[in-house]
Protein backbone atom coordinates (compact mmCIF):
# COMPACT_ATOMS: atom_id res chain seq x y z
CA UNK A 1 -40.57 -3.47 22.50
CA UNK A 2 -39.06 -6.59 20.56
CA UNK A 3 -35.49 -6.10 19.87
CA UNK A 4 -34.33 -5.74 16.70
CA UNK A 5 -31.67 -8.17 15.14
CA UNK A 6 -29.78 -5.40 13.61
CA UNK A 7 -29.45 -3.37 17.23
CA UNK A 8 -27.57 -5.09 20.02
CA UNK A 9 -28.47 -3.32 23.32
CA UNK A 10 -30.00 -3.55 26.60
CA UNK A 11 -32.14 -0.38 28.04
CA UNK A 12 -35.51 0.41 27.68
CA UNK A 13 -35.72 3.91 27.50
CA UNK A 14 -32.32 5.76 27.78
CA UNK A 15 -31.62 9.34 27.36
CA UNK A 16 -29.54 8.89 24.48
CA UNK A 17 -28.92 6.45 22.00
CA UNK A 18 -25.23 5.94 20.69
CA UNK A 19 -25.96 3.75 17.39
CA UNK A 20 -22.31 2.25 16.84
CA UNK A 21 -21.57 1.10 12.98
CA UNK A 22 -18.95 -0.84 12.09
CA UNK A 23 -16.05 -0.83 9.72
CA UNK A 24 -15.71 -3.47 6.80
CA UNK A 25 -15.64 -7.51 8.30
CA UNK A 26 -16.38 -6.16 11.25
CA UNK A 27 -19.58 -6.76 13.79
CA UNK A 28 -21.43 -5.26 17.31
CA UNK A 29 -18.79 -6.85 19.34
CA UNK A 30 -16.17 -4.41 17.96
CA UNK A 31 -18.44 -2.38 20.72
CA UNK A 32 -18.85 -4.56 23.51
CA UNK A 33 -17.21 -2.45 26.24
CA UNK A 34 -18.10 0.67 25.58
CA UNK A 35 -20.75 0.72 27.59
CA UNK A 36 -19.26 0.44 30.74
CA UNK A 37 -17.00 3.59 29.54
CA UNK A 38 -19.62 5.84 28.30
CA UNK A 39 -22.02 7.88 30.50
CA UNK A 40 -24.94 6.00 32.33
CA UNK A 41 -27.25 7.80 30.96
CA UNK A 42 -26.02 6.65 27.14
CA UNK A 43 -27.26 3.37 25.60
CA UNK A 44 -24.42 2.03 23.38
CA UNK A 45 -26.55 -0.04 20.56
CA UNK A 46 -24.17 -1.33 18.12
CA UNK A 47 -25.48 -2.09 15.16
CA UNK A 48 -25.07 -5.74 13.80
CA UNK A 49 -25.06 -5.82 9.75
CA UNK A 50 -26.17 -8.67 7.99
CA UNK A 51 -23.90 -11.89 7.24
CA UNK A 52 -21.73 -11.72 10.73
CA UNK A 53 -21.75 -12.33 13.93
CA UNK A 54 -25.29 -13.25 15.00
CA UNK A 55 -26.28 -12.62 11.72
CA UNK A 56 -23.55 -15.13 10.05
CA UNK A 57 -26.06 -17.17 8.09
CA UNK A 58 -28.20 -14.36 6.55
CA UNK A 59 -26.83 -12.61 2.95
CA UNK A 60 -24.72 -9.83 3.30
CA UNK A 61 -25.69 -6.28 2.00
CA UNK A 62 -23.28 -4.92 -0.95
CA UNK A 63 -24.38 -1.98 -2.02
CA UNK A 64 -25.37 1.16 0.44
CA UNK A 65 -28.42 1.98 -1.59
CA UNK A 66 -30.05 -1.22 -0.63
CA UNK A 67 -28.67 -1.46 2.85
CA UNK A 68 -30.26 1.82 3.85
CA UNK A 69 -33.98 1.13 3.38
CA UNK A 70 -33.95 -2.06 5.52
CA UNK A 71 -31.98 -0.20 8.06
CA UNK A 72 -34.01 2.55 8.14
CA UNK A 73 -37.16 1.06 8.92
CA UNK A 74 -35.12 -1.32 12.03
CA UNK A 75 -34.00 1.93 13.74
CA UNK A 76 -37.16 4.21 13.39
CA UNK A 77 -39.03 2.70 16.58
CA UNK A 78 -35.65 3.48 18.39
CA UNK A 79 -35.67 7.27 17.45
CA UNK A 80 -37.65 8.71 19.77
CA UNK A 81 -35.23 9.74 21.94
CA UNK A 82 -32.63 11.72 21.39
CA UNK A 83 -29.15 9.82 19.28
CA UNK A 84 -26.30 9.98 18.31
CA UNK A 85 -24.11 7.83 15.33
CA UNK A 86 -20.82 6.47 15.63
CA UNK A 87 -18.96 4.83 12.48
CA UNK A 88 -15.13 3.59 12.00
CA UNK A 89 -14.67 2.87 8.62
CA UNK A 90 -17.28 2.18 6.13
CA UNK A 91 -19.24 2.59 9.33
CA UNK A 92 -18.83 5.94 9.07
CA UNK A 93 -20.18 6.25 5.61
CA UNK A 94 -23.06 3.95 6.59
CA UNK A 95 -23.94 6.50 9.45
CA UNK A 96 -23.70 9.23 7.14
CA UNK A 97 -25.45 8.17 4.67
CA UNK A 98 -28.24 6.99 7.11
CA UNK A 99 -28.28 10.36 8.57
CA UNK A 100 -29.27 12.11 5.25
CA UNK A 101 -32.15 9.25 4.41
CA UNK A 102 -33.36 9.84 7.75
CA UNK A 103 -33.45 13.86 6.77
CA UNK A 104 -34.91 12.88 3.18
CA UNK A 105 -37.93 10.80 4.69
CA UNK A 106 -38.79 13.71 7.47
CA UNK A 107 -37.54 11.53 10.35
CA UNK A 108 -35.90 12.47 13.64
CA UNK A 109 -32.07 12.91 12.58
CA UNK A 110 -28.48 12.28 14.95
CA UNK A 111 -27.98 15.06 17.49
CA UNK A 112 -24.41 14.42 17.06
CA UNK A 113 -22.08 12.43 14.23
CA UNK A 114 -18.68 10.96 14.99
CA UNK A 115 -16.97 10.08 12.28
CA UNK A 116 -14.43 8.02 12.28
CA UNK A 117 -11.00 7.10 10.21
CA UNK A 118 -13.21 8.00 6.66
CA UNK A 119 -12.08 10.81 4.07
CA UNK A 120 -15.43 13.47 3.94
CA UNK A 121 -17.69 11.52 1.47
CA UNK A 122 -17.49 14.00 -1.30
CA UNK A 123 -14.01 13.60 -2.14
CA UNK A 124 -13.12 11.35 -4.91
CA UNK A 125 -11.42 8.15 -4.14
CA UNK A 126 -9.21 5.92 -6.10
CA UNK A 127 -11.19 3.71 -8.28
CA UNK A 128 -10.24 0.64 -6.91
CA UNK A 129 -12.40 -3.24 -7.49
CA UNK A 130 -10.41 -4.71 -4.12
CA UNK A 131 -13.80 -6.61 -3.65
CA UNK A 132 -13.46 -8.41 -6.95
CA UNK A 133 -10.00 -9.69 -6.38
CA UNK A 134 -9.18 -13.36 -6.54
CA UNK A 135 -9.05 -15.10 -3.23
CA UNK A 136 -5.40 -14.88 -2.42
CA UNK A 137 -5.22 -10.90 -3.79
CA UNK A 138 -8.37 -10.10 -1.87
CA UNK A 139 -6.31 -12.04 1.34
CA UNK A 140 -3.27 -9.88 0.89
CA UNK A 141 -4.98 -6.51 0.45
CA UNK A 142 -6.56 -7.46 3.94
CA UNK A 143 -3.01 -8.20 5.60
CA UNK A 144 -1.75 -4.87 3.85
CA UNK A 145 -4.64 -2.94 5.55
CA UNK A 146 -3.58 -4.51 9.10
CA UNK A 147 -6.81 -4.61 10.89
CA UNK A 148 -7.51 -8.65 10.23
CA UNK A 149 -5.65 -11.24 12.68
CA UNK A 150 -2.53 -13.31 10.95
CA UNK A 151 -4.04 -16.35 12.81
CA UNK A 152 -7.63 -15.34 11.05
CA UNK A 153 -6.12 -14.66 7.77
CA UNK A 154 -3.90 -18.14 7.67
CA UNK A 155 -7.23 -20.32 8.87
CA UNK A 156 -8.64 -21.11 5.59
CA UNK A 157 -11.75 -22.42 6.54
CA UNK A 158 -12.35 -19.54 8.55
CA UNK A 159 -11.39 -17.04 5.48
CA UNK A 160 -14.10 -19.15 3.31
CA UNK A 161 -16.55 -18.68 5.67
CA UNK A 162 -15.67 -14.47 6.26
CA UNK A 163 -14.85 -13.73 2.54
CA UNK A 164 -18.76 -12.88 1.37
CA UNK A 165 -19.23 -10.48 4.28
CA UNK A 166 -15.93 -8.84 3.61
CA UNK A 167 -16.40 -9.04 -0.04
CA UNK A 168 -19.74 -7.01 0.24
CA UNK A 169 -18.17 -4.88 3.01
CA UNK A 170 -15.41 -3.75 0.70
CA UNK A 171 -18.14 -3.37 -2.50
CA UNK A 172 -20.13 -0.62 -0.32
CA UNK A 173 -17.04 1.24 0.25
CA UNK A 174 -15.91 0.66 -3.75
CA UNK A 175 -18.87 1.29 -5.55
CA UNK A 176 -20.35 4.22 -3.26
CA UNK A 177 -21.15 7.36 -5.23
CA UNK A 178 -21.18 10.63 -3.32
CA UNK A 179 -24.56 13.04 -3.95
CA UNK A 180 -24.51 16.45 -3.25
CA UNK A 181 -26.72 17.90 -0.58
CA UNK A 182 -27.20 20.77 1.66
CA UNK A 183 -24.84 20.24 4.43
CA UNK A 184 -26.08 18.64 8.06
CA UNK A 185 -27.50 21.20 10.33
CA UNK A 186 -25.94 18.40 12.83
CA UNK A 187 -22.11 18.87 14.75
CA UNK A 188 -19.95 16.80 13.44
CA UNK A 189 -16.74 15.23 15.81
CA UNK A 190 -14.24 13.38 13.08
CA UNK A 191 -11.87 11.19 13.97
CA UNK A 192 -7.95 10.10 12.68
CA UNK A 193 -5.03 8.56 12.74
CA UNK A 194 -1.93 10.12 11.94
CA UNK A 195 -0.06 7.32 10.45
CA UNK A 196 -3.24 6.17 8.72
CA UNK A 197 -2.79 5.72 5.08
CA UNK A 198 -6.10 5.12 4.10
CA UNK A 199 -7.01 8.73 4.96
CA UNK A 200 -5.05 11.81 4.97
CA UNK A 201 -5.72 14.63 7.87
CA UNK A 202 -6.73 17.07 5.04
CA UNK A 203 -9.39 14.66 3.47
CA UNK A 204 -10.42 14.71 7.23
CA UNK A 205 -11.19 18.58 7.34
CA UNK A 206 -13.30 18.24 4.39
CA UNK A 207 -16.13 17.04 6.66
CA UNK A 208 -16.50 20.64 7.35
CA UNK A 209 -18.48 21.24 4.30
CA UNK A 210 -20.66 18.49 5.42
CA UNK A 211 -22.02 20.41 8.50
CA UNK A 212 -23.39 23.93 9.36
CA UNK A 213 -21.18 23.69 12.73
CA UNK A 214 -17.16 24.13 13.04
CA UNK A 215 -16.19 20.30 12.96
CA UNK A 216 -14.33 19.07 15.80
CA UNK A 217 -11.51 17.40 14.79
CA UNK A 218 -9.07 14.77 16.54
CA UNK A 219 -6.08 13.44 15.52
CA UNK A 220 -4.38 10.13 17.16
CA UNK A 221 -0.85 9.14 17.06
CA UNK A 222 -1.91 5.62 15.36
CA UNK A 223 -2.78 3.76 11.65
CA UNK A 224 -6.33 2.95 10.40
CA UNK A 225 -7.45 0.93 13.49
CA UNK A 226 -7.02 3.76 16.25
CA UNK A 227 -10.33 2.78 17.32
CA UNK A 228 -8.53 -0.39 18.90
CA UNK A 229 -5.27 1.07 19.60
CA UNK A 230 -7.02 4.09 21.40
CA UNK A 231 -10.09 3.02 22.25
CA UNK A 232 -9.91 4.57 25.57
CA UNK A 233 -8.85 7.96 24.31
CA UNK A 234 -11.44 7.59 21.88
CA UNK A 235 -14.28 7.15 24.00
CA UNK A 236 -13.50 10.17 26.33
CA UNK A 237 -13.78 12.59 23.37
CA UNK A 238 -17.17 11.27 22.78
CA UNK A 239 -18.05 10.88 26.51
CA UNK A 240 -16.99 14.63 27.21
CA UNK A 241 -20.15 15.52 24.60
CA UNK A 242 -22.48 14.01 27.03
CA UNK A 243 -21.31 16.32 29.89
């Protein structure tokens, strides 16, 4: 089978797939070693949006509604085993999202969700047009948020080249509105930081109305970006679902 330019992976036919999204500016090499942490039997297959990474020169996506179509057909030859969908971020709201598309067109569906540093879609957020800002406001609510370099954020050339992507990144996230549906008949493991203050821990128990299963909920001692800080704590939670 051809490879896909939105899946970055290796294995032909693994027992499980672990389809890894990422949160806003972000690309498949947030991913790159879990592999070598997870199971054997687990293919890790980040997935690699449009307008980064290997993809720097294509248009990125800004609005969920039209990134899900595209993305669904790219990942329906790679369903036929049994998966699973991890997202940080706006990756989490991606995997969501794709999870109930992939119910709505009849398709195989995640065995398991981990969901990661995102309030439970349904819960109203701030109305906020970050996305919009001029340049040097749009630079400073990335510093705020922590997660981008200093020595990225003070290259300027580098910035020019990065703001579309995190532009678009930050429009998904800004402009997403929540549907109501039956909940997931799927488990659902969610994921937090308790100095985060994107997300509070109760916007994190909310997933439970998202799933017919008790969510199983984790809590790490860290801001936003946990899933550097504590990657390796991280992982084991998801690697003990594979046992």
């Amino acid at each position: 089978m051809q490879r896909s330019s939105w899946i970055v992976s290796k294995q032909a036919r693994p027992k499980n797939r672990l389809f890894c999204f990422p949160y806003a500016g972000g690309g498949a090499s947030i991913y790159r070693l879990w592999q070598q942490a997870l199971p054997s039997g687990v293919e890790v297959c980040p997935i690699q949006l449009p307008g980064r990474e290997t993809r720097i020169g294509e248009a990125p996506i800004n609005q969920l509604t039209d990134l899900l179509p595209p993305l669904v057909r790219a990942l329906t030859p790679y369903l036929h085993e049994p998966f699973q969908v991890f997202g940080h971020s706006m990756g989490a709201l991606i995997g969501f999202e794709l999870t109930r598309e992939l119910r709505r067109q009849q398709l195989p569906t995640p065995t398991h969700l981990f969901m990661s540093g995102h309030r439970a879609p349904q819960l109203p957020r701030e109305k906020t047009q970050t996305w919009q800002l001029p340049d040097a406001e749009f630079i400073q609510s990335l510093k705020n948020m922590g997660g981008t370099p200093d020595a990225v954020l003070q290259n300027d050339e580098l910035m020019q080249l990065l703001l579309p992507t995190l532009r678009a990144d930050f429009a998904i996230n800004e402009t997403y509105n929540y549907q109501p549906e039956p909940p997931l008949n799927i488990p659902i493991t969610v994921l937090g930081g308790s100095e985060d203050k994107e997300v509070k821990s109760e916007e994190l128990e909310d997933w439970q109305r998202q799933s017919t299963y008790p969510i199983d909920l984790h809590i790490f001692p860290a801001g936003h970006f946990f899933v550097h800080s504590h990657q390796a704590q991280l992982i084991e939670i998801i690697a003990s679902h594979y046992i």
